[in-house]
C-alpha atoms as a PDB file:
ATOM      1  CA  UNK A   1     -16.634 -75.440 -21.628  1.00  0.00           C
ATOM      2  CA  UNK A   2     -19.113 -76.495 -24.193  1.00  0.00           C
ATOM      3  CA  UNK A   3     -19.949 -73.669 -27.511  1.00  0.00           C
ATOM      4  CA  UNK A   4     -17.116 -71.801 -26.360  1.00  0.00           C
ATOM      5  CA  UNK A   5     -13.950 -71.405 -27.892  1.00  0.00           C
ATOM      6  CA  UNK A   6     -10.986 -72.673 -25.919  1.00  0.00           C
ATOM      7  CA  UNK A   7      -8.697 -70.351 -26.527  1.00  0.00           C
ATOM      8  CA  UNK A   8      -5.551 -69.386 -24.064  1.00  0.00           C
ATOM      9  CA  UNK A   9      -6.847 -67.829 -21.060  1.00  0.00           C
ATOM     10  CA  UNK A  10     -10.239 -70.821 -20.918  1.00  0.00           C
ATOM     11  CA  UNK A  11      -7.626 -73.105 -20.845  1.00  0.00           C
ATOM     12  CA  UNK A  12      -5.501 -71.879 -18.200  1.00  0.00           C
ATOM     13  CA  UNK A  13      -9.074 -71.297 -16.170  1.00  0.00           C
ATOM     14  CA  UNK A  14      -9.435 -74.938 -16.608  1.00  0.00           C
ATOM     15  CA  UNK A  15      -6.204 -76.070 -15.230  1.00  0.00           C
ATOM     16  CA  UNK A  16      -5.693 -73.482 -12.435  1.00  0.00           C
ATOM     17  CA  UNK A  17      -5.817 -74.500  -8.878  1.00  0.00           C
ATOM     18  CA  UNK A  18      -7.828 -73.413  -5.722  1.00  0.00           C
ATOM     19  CA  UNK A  19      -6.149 -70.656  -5.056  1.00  0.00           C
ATOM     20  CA  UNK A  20      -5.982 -69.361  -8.615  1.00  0.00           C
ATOM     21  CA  UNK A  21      -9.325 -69.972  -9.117  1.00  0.00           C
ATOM     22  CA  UNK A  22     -10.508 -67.867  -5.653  1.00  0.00           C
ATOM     23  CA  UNK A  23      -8.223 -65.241  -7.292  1.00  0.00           C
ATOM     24  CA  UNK A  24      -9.739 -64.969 -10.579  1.00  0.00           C
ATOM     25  CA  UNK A  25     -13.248 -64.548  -8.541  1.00  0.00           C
ATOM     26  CA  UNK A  26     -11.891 -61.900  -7.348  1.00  0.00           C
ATOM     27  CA  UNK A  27     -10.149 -59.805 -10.047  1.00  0.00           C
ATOM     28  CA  UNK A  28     -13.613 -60.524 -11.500  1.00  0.00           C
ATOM     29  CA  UNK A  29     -15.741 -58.912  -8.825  1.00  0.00           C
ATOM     30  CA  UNK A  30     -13.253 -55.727  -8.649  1.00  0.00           C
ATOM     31  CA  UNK A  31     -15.790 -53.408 -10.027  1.00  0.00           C
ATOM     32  CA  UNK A  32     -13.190 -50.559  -9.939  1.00  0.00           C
ATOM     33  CA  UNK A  33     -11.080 -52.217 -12.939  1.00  0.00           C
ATOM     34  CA  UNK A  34     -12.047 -52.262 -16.266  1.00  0.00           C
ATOM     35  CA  UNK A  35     -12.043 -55.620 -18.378  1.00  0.00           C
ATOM     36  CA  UNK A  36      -8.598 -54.846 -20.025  1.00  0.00           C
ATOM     37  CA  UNK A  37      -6.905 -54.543 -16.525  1.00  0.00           C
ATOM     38  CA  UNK A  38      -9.369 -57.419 -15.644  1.00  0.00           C
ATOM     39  CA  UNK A  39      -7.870 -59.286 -18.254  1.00  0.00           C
ATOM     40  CA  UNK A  40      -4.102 -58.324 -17.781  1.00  0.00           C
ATOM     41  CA  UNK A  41      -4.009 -58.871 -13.830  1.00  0.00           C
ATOM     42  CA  UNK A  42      -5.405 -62.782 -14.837  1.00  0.00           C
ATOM     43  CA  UNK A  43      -2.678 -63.536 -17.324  1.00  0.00           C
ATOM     44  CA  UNK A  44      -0.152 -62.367 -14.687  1.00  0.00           C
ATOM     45  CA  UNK A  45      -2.032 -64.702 -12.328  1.00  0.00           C
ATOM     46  CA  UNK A  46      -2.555 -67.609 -14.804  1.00  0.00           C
ATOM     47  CA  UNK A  47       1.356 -66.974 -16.054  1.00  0.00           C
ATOM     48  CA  UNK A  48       0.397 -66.414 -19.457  1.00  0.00           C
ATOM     49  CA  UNK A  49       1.182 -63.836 -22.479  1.00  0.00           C
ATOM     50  CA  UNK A  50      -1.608 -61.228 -22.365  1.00  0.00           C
ATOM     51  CA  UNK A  51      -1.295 -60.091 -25.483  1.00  0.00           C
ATOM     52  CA  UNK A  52      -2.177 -64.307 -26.282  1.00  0.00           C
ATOM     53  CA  UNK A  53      -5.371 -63.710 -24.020  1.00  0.00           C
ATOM     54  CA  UNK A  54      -6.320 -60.406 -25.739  1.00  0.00           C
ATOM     55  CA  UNK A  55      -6.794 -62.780 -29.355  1.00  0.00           C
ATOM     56  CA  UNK A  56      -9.009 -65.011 -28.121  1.00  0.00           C
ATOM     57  CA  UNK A  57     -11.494 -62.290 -26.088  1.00  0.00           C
ATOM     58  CA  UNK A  58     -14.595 -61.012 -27.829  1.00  0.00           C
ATOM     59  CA  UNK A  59     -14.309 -58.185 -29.667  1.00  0.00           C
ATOM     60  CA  UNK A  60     -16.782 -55.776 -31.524  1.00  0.00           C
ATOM     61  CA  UNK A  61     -16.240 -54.598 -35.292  1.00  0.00           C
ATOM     62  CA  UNK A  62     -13.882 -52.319 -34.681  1.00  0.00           C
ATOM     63  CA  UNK A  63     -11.076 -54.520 -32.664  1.00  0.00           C
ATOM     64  CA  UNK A  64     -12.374 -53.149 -29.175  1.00  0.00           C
ATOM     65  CA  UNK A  65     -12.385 -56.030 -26.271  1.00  0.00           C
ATOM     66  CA  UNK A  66     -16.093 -56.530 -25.264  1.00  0.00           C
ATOM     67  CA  UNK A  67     -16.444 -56.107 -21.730  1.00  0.00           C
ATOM     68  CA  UNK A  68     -19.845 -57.755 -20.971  1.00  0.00           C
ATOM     69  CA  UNK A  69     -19.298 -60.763 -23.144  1.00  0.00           C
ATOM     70  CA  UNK A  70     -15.486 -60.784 -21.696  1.00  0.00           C
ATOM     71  CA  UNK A  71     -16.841 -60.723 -18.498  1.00  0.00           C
ATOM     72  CA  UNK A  72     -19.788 -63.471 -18.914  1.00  0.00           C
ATOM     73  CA  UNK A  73     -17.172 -65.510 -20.628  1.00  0.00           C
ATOM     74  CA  UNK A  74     -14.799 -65.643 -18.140  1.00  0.00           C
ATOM     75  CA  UNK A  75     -17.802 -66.082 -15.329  1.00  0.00           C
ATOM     76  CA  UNK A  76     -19.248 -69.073 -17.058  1.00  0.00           C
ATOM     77  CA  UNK A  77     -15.811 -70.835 -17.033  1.00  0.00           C
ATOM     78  CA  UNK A  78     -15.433 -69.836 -13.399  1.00  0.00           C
ATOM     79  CA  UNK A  79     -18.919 -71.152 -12.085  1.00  0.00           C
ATOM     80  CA  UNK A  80     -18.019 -74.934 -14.270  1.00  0.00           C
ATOM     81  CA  UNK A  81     -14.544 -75.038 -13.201  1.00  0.00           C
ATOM     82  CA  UNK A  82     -15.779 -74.370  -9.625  1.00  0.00           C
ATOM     83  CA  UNK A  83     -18.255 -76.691  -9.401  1.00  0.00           C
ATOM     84  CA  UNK A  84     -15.945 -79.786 -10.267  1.00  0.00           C
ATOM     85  CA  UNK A  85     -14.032 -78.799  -7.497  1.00  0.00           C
ATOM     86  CA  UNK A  86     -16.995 -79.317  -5.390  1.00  0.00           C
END
């Protein structure tokens, strides 16, 4: 994804499959989990370290994960990786 950083868990976005993919939409979506459990459930889908993914996520000043930013982030590699699959 262009002017984003590829770290770990944009990578594994980009080489997920189908059925990965449709998953991630949907741990997305989940309003009832925040972005850390968000975050955690797609490293267990993705099969990678979380703590990996939690370096690479926005963060404010004081260390905290972002959750809008997380969330647009992850969104915007969805909707690109989902349309080449088109």
């Amino acid at each position: 994804m262009e002017g984003v950083k590829k770290g770990l868990l944009v990578s594994a976005i980009e080489q997920a499959d189908e059925v990965e993919i449709n998953t991630l939409w949907a741990v997305l979506k989940y309003k009832e989990l925040g972005i850390f459990k968000k975050l955690k459930s797609m490293a267990l889908i993705l099969d990678v370290n979380f703590e990996e993914v939690l370096k690479d996520v926005p963060r404010d000043e004081e260390e905290r994960v972002l959750d809008k930013k997380t969330r647009h982030l992850i969104h915007d590699v969805l909707i690109e990786v989902s349309q080449k699959e088109i």
